[in-house]
N, C-alpha and C. Protein backbone atom coordinates (compact mmCIF):
# COMPACT_ATOMS: atom_id res chain seq x y z
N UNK A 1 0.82 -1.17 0.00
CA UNK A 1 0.00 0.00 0.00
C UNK A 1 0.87 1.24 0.00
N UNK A 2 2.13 1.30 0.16
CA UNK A 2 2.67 1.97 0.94
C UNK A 2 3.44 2.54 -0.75
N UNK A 3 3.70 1.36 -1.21
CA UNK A 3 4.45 1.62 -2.93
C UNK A 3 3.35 2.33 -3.71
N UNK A 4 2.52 1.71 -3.43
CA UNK A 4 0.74 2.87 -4.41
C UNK A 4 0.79 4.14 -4.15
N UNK A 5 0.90 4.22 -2.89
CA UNK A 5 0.96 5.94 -2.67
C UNK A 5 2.28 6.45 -3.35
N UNK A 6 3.45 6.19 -3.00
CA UNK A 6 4.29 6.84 -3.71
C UNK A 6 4.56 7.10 -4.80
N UNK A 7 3.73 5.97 -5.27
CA UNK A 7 3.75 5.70 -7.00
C UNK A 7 2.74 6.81 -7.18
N UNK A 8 1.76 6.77 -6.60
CA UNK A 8 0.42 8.06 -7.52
C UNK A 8 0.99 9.38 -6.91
N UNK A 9 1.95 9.44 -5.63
CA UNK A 9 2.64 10.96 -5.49
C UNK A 9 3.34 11.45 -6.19
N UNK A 10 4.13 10.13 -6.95
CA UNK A 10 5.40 10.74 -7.57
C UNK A 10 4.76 10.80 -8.97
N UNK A 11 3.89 10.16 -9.28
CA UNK A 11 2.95 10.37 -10.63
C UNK A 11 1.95 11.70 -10.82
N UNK A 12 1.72 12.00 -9.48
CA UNK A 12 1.14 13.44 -9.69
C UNK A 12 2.11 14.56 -9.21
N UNK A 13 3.30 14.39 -8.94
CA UNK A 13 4.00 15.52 -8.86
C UNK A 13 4.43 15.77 -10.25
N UNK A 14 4.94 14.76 -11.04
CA UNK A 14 5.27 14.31 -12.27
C UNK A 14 4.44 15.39 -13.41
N UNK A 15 2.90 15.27 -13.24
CA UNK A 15 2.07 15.08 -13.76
C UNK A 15 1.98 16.51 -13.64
N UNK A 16 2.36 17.48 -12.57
CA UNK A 16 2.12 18.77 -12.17
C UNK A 16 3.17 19.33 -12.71
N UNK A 17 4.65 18.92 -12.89
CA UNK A 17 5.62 19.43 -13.79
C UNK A 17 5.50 19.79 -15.10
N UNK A 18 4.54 18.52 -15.79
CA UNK A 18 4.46 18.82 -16.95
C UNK A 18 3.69 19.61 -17.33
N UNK A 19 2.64 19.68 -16.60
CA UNK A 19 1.49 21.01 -16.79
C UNK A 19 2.22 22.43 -16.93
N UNK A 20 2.83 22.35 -15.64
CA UNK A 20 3.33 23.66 -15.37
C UNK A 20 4.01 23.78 -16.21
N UNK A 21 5.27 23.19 -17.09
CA UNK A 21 6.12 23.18 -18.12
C UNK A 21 5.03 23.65 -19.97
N UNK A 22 4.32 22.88 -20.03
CA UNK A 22 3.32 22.75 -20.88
C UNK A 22 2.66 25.03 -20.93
N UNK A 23 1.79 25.28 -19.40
CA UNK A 23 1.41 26.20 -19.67
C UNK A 23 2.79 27.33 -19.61
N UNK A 24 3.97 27.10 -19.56
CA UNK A 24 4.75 28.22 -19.35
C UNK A 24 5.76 28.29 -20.67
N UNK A 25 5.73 27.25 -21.58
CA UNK A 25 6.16 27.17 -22.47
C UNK A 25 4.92 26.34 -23.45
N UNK A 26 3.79 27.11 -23.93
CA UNK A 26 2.64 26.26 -24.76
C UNK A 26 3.36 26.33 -26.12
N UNK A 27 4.53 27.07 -26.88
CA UNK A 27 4.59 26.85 -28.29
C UNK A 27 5.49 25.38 -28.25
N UNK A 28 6.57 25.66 -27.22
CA UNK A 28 7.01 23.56 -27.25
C UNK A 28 6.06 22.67 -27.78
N UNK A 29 5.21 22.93 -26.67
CA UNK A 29 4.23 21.65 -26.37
C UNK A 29 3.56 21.46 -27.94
N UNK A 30 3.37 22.60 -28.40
CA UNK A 30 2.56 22.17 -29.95
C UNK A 30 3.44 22.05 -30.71
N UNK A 31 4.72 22.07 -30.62
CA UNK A 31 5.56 21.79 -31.50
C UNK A 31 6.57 20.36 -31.86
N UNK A 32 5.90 19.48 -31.11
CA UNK A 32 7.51 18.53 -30.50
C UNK A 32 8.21 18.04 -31.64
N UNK A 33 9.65 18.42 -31.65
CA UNK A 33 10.66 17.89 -32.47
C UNK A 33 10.34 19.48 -33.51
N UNK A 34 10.20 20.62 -33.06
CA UNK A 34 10.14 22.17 -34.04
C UNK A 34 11.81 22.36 -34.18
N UNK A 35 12.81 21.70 -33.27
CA UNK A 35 14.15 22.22 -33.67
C UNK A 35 15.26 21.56 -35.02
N UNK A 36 14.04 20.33 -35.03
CA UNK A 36 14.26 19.72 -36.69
C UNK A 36 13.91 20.14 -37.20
N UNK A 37 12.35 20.77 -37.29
CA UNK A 37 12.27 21.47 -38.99
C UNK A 37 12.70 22.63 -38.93
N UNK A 38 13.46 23.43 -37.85
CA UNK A 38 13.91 24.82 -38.47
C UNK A 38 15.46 23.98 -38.93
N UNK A 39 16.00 23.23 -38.43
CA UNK A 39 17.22 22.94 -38.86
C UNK A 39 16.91 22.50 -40.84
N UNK A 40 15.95 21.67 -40.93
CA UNK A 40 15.14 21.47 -41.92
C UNK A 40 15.15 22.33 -43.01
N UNK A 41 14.27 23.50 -42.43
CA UNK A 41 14.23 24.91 -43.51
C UNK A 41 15.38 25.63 -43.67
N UNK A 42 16.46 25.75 -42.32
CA UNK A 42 17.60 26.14 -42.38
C UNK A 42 18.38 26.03 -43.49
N UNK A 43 18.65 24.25 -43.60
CA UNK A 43 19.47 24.28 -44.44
C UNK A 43 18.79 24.00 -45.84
N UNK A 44 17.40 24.08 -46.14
CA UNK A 44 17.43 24.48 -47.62
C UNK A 44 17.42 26.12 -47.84
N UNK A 45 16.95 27.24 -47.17
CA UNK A 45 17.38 28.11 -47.48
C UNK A 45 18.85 28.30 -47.46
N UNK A 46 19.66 27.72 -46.42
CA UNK A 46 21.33 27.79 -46.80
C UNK A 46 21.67 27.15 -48.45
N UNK A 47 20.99 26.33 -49.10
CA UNK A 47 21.03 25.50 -50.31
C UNK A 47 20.70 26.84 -51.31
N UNK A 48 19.22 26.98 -50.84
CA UNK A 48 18.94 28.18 -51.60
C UNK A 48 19.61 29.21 -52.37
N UNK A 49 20.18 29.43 -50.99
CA UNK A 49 21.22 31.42 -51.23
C UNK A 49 22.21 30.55 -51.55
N UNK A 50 22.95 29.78 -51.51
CA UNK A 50 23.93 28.77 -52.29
C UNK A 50 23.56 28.68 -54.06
N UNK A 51 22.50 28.20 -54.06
CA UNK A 51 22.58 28.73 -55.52
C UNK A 51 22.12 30.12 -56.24
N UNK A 52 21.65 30.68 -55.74
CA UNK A 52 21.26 32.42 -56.00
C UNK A 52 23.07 32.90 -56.08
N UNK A 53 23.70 32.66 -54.84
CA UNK A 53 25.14 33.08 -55.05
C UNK A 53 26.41 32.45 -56.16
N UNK A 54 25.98 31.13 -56.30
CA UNK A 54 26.33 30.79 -57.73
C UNK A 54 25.77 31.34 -59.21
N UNK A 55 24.25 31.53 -59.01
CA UNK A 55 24.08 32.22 -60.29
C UNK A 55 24.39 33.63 -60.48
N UNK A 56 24.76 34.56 -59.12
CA UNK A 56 25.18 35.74 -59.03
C UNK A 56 26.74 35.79 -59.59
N UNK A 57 27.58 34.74 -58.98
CA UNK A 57 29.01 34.87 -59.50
C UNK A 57 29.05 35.01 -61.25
N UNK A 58 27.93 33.75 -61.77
CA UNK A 58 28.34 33.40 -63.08
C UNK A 58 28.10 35.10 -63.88
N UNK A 59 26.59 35.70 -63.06
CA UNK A 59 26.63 36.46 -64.06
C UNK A 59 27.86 38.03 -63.63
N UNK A 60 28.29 38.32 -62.54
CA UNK A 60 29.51 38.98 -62.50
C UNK A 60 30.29 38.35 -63.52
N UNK A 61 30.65 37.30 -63.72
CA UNK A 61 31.83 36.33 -64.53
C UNK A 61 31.49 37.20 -66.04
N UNK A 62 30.29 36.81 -66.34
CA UNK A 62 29.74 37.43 -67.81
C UNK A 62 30.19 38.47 -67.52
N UNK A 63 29.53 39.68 -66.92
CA UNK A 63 29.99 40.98 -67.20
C UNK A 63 31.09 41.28 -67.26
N UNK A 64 31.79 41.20 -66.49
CA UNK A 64 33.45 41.49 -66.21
C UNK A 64 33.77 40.86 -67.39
N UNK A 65 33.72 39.51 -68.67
CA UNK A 65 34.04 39.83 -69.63
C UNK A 65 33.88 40.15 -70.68
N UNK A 66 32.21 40.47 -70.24
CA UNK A 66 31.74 42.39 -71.44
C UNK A 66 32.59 43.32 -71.33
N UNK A 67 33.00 43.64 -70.00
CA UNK A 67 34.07 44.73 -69.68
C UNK A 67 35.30 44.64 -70.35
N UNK A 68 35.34 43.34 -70.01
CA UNK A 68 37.18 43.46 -70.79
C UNK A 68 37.31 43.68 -72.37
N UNK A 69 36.14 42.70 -72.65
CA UNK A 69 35.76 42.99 -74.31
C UNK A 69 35.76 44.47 -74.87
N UNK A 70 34.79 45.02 -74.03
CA UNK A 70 34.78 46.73 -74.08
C UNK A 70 35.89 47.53 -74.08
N UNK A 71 36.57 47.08 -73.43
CA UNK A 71 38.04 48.15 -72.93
C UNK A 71 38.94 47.54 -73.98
N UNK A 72 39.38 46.18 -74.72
CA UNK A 72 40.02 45.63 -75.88
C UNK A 72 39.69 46.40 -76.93
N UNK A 73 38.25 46.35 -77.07
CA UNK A 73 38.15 47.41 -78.36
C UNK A 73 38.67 48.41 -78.57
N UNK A 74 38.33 48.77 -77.53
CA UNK A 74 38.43 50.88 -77.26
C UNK A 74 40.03 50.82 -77.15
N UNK A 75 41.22 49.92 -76.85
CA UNK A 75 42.84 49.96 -76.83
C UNK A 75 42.84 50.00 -78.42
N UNK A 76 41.91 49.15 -79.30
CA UNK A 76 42.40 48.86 -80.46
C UNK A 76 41.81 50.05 -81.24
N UNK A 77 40.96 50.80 -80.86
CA UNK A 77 40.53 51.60 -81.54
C UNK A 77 41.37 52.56 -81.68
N UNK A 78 42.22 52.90 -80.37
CA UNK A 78 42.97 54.31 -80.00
C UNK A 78 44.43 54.15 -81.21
N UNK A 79 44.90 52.41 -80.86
CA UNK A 79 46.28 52.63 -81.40
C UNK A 79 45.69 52.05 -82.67
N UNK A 80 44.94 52.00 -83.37
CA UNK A 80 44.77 52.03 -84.77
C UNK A 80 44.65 50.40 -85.44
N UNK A 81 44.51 50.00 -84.64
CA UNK A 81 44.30 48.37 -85.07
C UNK A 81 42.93 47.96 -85.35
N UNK A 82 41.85 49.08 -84.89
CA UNK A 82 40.67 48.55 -85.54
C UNK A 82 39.73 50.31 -85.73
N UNK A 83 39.05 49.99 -86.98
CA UNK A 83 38.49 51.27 -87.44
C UNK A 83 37.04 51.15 -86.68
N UNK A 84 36.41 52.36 -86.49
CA UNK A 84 35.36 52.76 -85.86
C UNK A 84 34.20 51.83 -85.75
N UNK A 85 33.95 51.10 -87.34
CA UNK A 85 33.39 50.62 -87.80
C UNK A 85 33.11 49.04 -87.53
N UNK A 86 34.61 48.85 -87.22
CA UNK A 86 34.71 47.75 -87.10
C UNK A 86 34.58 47.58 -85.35
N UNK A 87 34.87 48.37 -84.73
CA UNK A 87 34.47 48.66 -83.15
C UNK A 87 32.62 48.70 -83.14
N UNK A 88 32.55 49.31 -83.71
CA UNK A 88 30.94 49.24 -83.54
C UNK A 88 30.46 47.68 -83.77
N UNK A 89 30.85 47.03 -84.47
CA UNK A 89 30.39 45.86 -85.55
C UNK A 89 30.39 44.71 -84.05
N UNK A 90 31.46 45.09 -83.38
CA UNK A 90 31.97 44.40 -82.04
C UNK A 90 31.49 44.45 -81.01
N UNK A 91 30.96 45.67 -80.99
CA UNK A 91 29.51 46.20 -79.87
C UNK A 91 28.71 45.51 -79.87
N UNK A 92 27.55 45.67 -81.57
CA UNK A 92 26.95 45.17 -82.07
C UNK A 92 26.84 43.37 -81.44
N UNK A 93 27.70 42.81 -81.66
CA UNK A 93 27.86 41.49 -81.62
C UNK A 93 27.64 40.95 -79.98
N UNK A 94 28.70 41.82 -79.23
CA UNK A 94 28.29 41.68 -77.98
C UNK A 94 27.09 41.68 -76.78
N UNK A 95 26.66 42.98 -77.71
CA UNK A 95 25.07 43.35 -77.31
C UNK A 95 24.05 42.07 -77.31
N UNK A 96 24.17 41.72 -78.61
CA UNK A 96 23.79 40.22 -79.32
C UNK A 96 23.68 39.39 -78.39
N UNK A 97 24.62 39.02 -77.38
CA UNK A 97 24.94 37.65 -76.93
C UNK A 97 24.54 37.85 -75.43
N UNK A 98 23.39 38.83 -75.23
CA UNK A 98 23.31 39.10 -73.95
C UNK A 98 21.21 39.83 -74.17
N UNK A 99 20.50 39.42 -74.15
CA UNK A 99 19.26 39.66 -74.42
C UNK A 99 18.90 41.01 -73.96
N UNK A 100 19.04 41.06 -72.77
CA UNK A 100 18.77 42.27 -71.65
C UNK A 100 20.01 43.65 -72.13
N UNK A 101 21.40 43.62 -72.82
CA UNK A 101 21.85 44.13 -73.32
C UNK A 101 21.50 44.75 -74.27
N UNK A 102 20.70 44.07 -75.77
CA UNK A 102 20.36 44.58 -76.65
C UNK A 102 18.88 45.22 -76.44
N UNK A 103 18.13 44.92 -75.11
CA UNK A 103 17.46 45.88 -75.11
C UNK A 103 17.28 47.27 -74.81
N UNK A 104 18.48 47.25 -73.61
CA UNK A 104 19.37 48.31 -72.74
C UNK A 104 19.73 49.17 -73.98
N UNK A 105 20.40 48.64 -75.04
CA UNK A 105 20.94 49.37 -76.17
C UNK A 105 20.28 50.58 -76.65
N UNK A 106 19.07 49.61 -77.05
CA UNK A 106 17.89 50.33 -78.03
C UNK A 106 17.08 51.13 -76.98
N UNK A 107 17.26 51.08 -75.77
CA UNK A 107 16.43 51.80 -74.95
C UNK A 107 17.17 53.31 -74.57
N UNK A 108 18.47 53.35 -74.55
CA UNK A 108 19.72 53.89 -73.46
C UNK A 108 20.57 55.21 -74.89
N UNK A 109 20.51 54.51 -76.31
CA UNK A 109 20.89 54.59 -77.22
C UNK A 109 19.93 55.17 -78.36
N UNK A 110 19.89 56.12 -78.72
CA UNK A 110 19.05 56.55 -80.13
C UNK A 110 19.71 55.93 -81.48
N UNK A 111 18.76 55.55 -81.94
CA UNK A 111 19.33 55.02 -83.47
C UNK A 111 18.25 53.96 -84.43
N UNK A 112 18.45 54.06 -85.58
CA UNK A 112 17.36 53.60 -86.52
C UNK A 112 17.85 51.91 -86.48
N UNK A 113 19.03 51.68 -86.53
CA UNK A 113 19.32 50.07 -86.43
C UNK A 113 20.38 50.17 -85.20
N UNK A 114 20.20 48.58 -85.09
CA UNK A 114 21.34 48.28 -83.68
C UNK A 114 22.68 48.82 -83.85
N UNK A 115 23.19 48.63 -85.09
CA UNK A 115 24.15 49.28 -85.29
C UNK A 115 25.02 50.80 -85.22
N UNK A 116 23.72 51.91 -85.31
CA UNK A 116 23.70 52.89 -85.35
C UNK A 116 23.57 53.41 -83.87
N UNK A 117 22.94 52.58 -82.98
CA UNK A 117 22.66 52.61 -81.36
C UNK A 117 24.11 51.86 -80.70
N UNK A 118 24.68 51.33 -81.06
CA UNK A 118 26.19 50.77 -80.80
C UNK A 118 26.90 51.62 -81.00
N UNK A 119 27.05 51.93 -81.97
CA UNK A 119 27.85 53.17 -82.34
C UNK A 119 27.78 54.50 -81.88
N UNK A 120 26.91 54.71 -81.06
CA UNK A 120 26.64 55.69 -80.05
C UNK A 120 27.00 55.40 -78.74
N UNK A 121 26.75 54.06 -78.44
CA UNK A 121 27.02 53.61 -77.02
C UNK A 121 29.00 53.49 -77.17
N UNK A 122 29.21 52.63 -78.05
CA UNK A 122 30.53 53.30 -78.59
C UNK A 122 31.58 54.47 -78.26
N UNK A 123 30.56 55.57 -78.86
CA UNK A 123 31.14 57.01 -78.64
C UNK A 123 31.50 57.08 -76.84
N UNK A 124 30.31 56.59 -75.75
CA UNK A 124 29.63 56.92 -74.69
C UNK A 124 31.53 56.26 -73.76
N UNK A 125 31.11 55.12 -74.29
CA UNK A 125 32.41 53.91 -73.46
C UNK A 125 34.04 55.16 -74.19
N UNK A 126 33.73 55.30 -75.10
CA UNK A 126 35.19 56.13 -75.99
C UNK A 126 34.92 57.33 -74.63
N UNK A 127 34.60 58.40 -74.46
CA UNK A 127 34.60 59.23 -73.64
C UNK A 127 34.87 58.73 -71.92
N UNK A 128 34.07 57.55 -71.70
CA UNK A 128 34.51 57.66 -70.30
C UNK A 128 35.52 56.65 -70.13
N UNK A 129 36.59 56.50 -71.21
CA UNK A 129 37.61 55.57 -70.58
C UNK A 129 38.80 56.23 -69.94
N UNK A 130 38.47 57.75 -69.63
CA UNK A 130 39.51 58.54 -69.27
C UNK A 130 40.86 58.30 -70.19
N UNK A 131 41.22 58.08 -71.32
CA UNK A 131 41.69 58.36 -72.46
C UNK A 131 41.82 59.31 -73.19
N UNK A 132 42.64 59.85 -73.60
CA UNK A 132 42.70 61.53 -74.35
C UNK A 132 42.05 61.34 -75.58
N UNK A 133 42.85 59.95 -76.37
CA UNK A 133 43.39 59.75 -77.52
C UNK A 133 41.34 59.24 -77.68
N UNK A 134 41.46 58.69 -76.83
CA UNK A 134 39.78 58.03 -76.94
C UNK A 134 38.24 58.95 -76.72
N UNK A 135 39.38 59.96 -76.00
CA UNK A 135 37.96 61.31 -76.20
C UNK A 135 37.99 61.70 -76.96
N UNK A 136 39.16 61.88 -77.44
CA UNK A 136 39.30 62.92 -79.17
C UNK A 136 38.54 61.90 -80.14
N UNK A 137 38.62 60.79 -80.43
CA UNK A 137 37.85 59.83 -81.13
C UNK A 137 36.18 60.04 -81.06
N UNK A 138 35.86 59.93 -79.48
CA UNK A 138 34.45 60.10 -79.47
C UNK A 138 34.02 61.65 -79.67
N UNK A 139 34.62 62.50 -79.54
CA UNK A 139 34.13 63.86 -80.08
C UNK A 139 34.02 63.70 -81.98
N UNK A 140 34.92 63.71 -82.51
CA UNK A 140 34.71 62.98 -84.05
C UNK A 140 33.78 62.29 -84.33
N UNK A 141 34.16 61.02 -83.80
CA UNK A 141 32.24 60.31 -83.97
C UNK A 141 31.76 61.23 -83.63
N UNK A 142 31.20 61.05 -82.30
CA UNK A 142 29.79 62.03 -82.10
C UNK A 142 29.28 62.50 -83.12
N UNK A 143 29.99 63.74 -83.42
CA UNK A 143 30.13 64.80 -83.97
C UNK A 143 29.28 64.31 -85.46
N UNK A 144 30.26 62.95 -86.17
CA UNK A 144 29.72 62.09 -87.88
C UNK A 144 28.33 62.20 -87.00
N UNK A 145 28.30 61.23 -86.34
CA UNK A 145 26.43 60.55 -85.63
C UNK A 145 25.52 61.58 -85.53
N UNK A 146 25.73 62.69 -85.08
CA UNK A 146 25.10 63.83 -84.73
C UNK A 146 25.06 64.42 -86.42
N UNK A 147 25.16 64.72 -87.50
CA UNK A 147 25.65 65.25 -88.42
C UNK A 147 24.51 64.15 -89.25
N UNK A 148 24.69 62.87 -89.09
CA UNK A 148 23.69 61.63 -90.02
C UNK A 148 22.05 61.92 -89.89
N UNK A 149 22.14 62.51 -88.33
CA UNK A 149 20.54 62.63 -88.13
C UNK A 149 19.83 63.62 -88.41
């Protein structure tokens, strides 16, 4: 008799812990095992921004070698290794290979064909390469472009 009682004391002290635990922490209680699924969601949003930051590098990767492309021209334009024309033609092409570019073009750029809008954006990159030889170039253009219209 003596084990019954202790057994239903220590079963209702028991029993009073968990209550008290239960009303002082109620989001536990509806949650059991909640520190798996945030670990869960954790790491697919860590997966997530894992690939958002891979598709962010690739497209830095692209640009940076629009840039370099850009700045090759504009060296070859200055020391005479490629004519205006043929710099534009190179724009042109680049613009091409980038969707959101050739719309930027035609939006950013006045001109009746892509070509004629390159060749302006052209002039734009010739002026701000802090280049003498490459401002004096884009004042000349300009100057033809401005003169066509």
């Amino acid at each position: 008799m003596k084990l019954t009682l202790r057994l239903l004391a220590v079963s209702s002290f028991l029993s009073a812990v968990g209550l008290a635990a239960v009303l002082a922490y109620p989001a536990e209680a509806g949650d059991p095992g909640g520190d798996i699924w945030q670990i869960v969601k954790a790491r697919s949003r860590m997966a997530e921004a894992d690939r958002n930051m891979r598709k962010l590098d690739q497209d830095d990767e692209h640009v940076m070698r629009r840039v370099a492309i850009r700045e090759e021209i504009i060296r070859d334009l200055v020391v005479g290794r490629m004519t205006f024309q043929q710099g534009t033609q190179r724009f042109v092409e680049l613009n091409r290979t980038h969707p959101s570019a050739l719309a930027n073009l035609r939006r950013m750029y006045p001109g009746r064909t892509d070509e004629e809008c390159a060749a302006r954006q052209l002039v734009t990159h010739l002026r701000n390469s802090g280049n003498r030889a490459a401002a004096a170039l884009a004042d000349e253009w300009g100057c033809r472009l401005d003169e066509d219209d």
